[in-house]
N, C-alpha and C. Protein backbone atom coordinates (compact mmCIF):
# COMPACT_ATOMS: atom_id res chain seq x y z
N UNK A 1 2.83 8.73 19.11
CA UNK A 1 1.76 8.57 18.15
C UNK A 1 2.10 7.49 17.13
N UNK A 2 3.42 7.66 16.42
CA UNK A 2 3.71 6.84 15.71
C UNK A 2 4.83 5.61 15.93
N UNK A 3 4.79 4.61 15.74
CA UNK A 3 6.33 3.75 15.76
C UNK A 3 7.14 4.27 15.39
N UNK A 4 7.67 3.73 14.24
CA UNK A 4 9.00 4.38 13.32
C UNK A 4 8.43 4.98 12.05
N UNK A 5 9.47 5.38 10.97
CA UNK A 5 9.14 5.11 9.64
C UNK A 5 8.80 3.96 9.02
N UNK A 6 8.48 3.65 8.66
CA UNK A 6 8.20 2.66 7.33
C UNK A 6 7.75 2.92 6.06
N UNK A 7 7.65 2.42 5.08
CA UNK A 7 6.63 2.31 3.55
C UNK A 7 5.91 0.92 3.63
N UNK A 8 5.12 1.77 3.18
CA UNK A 8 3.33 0.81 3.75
C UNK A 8 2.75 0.54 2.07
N UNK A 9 2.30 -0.55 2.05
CA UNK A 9 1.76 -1.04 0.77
C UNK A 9 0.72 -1.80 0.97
N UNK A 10 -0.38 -1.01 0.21
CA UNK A 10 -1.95 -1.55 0.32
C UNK A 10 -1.98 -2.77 -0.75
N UNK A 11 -2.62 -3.69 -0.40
CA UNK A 11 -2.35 -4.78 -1.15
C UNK A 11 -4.24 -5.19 -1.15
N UNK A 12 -4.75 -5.54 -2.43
CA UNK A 12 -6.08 -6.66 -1.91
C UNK A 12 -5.58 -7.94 -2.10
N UNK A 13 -6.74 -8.76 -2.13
CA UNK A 13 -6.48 -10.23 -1.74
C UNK A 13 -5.97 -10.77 -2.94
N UNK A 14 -5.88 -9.99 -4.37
CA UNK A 14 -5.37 -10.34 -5.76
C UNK A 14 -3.95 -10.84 -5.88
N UNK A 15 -3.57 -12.10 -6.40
CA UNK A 15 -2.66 -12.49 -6.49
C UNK A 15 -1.67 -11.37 -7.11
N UNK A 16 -1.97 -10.64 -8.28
CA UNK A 16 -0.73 -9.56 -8.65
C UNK A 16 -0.14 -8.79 -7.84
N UNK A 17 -0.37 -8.74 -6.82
CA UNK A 17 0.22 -7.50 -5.66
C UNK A 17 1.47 -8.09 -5.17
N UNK A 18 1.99 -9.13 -5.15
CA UNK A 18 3.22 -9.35 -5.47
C UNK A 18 4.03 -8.46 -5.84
N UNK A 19 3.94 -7.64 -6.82
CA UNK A 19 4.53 -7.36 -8.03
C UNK A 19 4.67 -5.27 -6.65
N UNK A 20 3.68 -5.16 -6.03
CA UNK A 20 3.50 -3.91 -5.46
C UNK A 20 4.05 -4.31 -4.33
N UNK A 21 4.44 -5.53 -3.36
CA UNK A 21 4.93 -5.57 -2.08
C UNK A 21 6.13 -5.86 -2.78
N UNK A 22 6.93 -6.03 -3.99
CA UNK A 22 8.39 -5.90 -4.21
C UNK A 22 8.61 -4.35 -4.49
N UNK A 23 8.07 -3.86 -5.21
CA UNK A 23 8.13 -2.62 -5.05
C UNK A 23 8.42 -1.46 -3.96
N UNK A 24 7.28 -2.05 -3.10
CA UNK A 24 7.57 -1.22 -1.56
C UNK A 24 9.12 -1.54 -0.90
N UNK A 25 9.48 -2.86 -1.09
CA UNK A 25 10.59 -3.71 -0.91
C UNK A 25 11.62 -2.78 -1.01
N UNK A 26 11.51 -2.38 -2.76
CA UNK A 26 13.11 -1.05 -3.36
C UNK A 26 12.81 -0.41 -2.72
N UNK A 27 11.97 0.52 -2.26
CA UNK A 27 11.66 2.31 -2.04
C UNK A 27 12.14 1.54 -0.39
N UNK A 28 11.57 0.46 0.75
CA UNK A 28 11.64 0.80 1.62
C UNK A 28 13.37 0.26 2.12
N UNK A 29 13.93 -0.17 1.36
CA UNK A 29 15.77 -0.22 1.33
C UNK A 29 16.06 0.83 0.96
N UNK A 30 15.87 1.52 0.01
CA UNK A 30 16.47 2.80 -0.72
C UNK A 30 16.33 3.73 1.16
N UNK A 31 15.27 3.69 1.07
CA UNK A 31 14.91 4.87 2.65
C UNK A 31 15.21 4.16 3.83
N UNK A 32 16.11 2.89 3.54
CA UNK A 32 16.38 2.33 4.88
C UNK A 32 15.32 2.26 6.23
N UNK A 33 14.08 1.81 5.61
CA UNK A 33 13.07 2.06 6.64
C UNK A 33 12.53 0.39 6.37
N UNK A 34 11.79 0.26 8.03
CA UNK A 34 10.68 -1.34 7.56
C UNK A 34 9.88 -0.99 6.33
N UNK A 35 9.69 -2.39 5.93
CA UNK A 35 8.36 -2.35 4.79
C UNK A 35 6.94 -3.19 5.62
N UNK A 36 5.79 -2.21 5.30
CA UNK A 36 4.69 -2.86 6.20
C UNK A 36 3.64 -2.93 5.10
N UNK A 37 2.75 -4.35 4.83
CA UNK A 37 1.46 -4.51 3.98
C UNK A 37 0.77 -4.23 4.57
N UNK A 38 -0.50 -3.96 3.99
CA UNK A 38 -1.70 -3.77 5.06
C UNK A 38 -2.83 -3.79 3.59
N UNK A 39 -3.78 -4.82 3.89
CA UNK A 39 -4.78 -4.59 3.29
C UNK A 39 -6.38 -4.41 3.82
N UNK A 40 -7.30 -3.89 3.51
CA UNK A 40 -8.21 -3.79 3.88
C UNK A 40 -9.07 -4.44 3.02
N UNK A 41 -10.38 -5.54 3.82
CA UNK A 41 -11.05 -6.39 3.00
C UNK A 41 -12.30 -5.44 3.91
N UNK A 42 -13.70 -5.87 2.71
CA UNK A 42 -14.25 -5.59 3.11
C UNK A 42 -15.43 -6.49 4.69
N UNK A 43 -15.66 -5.58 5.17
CA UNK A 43 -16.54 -6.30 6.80
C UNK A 43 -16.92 -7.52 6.70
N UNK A 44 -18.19 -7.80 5.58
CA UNK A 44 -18.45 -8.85 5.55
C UNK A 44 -17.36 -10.27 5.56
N UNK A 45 -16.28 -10.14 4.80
CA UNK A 45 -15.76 -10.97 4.86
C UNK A 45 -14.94 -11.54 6.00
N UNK A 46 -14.98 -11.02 7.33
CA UNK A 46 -14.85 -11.53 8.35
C UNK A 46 -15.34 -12.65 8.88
N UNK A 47 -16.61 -12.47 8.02
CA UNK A 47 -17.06 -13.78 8.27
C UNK A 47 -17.23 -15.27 7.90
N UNK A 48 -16.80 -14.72 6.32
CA UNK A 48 -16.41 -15.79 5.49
C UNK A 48 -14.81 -15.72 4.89
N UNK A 49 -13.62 -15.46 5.22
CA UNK A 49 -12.53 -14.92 4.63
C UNK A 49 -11.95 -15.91 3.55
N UNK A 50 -11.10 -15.48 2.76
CA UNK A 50 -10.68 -16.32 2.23
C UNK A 50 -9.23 -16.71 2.46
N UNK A 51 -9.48 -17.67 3.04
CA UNK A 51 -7.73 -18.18 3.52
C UNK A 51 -6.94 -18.39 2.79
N UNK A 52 -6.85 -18.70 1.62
CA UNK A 52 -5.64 -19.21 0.70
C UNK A 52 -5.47 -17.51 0.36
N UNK A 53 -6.32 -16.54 -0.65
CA UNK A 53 -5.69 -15.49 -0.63
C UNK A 53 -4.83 -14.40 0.32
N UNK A 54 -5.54 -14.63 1.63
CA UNK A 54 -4.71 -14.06 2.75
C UNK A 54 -3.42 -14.95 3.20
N UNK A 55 -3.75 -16.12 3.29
CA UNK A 55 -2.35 -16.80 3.65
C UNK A 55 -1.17 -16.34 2.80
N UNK A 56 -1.24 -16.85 1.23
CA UNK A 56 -1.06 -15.83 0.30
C UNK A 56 -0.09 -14.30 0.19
N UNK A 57 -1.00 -13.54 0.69
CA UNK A 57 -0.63 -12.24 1.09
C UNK A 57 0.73 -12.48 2.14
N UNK A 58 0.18 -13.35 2.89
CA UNK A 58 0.68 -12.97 4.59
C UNK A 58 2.54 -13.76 3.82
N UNK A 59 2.21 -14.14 3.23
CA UNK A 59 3.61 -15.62 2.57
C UNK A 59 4.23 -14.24 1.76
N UNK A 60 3.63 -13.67 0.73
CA UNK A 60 4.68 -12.67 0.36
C UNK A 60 4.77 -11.39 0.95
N UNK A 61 4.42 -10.97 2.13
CA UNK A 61 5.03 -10.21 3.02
C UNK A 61 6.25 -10.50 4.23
N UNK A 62 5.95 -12.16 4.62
CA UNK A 62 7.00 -13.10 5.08
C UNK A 62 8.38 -12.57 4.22
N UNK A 63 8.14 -13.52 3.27
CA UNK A 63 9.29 -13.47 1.89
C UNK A 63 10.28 -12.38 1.72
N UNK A 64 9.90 -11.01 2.41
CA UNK A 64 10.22 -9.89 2.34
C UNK A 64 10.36 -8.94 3.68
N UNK A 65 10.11 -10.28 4.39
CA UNK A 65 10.43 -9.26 6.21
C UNK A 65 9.46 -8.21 6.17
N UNK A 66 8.16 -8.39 5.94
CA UNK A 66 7.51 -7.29 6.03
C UNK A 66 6.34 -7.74 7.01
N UNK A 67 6.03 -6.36 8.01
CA UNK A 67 4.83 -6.86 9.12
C UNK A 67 3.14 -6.79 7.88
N UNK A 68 2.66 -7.60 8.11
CA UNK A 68 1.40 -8.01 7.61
C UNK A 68 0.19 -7.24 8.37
N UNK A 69 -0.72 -6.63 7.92
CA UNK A 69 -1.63 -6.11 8.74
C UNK A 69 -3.01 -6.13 7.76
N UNK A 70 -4.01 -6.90 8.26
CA UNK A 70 -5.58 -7.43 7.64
C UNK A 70 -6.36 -6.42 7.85
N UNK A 71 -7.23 -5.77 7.51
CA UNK A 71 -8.38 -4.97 8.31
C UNK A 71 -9.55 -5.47 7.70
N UNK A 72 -10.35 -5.69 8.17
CA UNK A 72 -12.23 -6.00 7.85
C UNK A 72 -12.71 -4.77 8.15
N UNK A 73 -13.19 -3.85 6.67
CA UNK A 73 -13.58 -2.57 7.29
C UNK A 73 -13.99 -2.51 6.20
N UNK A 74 -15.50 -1.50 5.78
CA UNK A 74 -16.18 -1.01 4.27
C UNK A 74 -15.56 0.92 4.05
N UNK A 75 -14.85 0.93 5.17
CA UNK A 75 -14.36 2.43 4.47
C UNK A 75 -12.34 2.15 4.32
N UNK A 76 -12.05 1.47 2.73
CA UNK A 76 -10.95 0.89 3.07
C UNK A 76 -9.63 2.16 2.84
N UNK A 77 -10.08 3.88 2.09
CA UNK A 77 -9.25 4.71 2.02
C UNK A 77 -9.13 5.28 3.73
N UNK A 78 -9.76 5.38 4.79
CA UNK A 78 -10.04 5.62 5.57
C UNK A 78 -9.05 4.92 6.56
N UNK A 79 -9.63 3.26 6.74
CA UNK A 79 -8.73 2.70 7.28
C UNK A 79 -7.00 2.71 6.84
N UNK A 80 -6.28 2.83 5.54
CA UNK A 80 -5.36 2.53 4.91
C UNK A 80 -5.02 4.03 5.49
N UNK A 81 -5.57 5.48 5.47
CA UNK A 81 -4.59 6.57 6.10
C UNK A 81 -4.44 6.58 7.40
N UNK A 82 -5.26 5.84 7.97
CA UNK A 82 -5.26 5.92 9.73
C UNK A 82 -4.20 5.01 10.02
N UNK A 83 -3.69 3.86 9.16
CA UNK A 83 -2.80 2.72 9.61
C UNK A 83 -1.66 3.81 8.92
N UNK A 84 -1.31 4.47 8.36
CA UNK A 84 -0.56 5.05 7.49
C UNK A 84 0.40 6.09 8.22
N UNK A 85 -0.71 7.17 8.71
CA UNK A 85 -0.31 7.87 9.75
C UNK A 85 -0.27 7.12 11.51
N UNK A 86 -0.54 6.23 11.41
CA UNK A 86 -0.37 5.88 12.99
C UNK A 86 1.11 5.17 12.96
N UNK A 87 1.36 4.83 11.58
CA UNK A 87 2.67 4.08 11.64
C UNK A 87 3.76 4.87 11.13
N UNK A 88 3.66 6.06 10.29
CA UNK A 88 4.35 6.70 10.25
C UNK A 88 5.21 6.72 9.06
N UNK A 89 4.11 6.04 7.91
CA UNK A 89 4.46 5.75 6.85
C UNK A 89 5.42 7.29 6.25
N UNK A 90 6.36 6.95 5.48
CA UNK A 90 7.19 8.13 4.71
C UNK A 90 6.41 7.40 3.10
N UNK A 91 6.21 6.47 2.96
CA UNK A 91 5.69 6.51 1.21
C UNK A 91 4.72 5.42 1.36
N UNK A 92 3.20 5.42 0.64
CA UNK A 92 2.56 4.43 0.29
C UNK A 92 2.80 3.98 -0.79
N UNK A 93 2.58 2.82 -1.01
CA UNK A 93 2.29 2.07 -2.44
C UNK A 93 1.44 1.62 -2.65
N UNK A 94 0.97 1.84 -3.79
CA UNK A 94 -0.47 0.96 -4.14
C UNK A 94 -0.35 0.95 -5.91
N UNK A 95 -0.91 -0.21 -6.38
CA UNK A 95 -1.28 -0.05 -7.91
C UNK A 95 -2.22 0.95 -8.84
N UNK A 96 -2.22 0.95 -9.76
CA UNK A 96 -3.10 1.86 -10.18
C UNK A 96 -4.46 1.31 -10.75
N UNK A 97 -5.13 2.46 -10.27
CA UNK A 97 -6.51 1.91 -10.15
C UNK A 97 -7.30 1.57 -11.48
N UNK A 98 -8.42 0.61 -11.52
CA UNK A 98 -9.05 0.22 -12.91
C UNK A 98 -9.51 0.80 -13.36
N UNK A 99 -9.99 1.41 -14.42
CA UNK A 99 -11.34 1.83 -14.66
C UNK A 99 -12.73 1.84 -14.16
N UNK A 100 -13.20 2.70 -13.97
CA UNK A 100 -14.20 2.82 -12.89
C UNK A 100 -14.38 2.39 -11.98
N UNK A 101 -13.30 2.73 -11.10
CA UNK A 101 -12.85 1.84 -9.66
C UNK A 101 -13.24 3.18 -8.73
N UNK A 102 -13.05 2.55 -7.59
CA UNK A 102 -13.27 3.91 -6.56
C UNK A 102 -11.79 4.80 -6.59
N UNK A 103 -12.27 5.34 -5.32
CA UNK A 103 -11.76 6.79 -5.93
C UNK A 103 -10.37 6.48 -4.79
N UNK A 104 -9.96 5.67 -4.28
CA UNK A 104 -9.13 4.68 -2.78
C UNK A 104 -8.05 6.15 -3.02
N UNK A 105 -7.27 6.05 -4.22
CA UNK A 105 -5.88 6.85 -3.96
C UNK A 105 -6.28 8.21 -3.97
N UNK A 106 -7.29 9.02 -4.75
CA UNK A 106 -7.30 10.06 -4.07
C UNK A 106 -7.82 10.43 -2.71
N UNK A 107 -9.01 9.36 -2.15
CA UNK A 107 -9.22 9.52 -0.77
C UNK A 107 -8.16 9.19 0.21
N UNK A 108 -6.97 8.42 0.17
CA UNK A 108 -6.00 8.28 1.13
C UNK A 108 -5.68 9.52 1.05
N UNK A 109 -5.27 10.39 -0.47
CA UNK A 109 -4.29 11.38 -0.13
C UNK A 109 -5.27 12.60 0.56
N UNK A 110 -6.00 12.70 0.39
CA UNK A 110 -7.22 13.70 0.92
C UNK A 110 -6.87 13.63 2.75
N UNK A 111 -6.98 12.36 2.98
CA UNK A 111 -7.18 12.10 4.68
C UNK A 111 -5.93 11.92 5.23
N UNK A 112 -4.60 11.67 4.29
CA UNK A 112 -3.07 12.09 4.35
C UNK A 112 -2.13 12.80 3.80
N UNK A 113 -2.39 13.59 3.55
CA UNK A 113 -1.75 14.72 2.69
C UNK A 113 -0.59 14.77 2.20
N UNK A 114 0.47 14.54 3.29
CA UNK A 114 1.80 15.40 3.58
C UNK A 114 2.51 13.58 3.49
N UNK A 115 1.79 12.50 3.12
CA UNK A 115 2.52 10.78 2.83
C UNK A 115 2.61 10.59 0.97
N UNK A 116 3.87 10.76 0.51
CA UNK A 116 3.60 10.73 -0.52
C UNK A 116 3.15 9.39 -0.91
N UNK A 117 2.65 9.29 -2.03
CA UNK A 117 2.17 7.84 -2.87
C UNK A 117 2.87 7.97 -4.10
N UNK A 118 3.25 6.38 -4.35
CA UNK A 118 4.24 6.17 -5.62
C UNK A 118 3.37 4.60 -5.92
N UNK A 119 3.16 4.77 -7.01
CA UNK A 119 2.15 3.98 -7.81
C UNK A 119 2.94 2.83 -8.61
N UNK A 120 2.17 1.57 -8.52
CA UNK A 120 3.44 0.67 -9.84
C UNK A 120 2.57 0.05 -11.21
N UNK A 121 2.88 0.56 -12.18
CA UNK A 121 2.10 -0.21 -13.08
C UNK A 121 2.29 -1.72 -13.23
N UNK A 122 1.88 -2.00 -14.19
CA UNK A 122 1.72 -3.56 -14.42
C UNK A 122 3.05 -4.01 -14.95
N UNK A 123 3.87 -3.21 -15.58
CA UNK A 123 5.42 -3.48 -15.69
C UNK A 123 6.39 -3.56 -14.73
N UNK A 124 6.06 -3.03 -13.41
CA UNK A 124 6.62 -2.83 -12.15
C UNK A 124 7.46 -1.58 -12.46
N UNK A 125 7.06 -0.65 -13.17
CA UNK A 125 7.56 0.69 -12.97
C UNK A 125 7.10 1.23 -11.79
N UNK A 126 7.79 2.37 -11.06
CA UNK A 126 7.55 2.56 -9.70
C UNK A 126 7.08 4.70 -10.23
N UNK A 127 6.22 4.98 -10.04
CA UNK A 127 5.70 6.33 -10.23
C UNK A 127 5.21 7.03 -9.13
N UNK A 128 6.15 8.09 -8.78
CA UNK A 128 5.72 8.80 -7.41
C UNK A 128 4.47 9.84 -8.04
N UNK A 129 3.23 9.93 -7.82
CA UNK A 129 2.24 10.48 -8.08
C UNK A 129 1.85 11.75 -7.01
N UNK A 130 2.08 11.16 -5.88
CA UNK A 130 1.36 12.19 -4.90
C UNK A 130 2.10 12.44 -3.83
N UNK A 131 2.88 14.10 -3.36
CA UNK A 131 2.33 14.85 -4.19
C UNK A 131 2.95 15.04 -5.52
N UNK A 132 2.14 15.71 -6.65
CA UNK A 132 2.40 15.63 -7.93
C UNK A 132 3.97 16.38 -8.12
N UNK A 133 4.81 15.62 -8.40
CA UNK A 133 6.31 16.31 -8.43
C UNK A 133 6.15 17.10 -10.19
N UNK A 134 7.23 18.08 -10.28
CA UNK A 134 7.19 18.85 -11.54
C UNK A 134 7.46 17.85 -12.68
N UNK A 135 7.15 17.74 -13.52
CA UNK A 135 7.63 17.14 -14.68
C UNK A 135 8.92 17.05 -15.02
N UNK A 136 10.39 17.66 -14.30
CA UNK A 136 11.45 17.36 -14.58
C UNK A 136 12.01 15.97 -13.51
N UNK A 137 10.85 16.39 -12.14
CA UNK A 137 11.57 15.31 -11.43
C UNK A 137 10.63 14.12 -11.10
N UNK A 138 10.06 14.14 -12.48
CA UNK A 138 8.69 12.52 -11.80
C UNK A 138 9.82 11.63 -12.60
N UNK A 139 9.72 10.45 -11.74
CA UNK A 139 10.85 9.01 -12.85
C UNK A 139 9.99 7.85 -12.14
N UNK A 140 10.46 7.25 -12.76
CA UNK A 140 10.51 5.64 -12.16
C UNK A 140 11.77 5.07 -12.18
N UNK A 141 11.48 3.65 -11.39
CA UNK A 141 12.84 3.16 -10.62
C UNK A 141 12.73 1.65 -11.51
């Protein structure tokens, strides 16, 4: 069903995600596992993509020995647990979400339960969120 382990990091086409595929980088050395990106754009843009941001992407997943994976899809929590569990992710990463943004990290964890997620703020603190650890053992790295 699955390849190996890895830690998988959802990235969009935003230049700051840098900052979340180094992240995945620590956690996926610490666990001695591959590190894999994967972002999901939405459908339409298959048809018009934007190459410099994906090239982009694809350059700092290079940078970091990490396999690159694109999806053109409008259900992107959906696609991100199906690549998640098919690969056999042990931790996602993703940033934390904006203000009145969709709802992406609790729908991954909904449709993956048992993959924890560790979140990075804008400082590159690393916060394991899901599942919710006790308050003596949540940290960052």
């Amino acid at each position: 069903m699955s390849k190996n382990a890895c830690v998988l990091v959802c990235v969009t086409s935003q230049p700051n995600c840098e900052r979340l595929i180094r992240a995945g980088k620590k956690i996926a050395d610490g666990e001695r596992v591959p590190l894999q990106v994967v972002s999901v754009q939405r459908a339409e843009e298959c048809f018009q993509p934007n190459p410099e941001a994906l090239e982009n992407l694809h350059q700092q997943a290079k940078a970091v020995n990490a396999e690159m994976t694109i999806y053109f899809n409008d259900s992107p929590a959906i696609t991100a647990a199906v690549h998640a569990v098919k690969e056999g992710a042990v931790n996602i990463i993703m940033g934390f979400p904006k203000e009145n943004s969709t709802h992406f990290v609790e729908d991954v964890h909904m449709l993956a339960p048992n993959i924890p997620i560790s979140m990075v703020d804008s400082d590159d603190k690393i916060y394991q969120m899901i599942p919710a650890a006790s308050p003596q053992t949540i940290h960052h790295r």
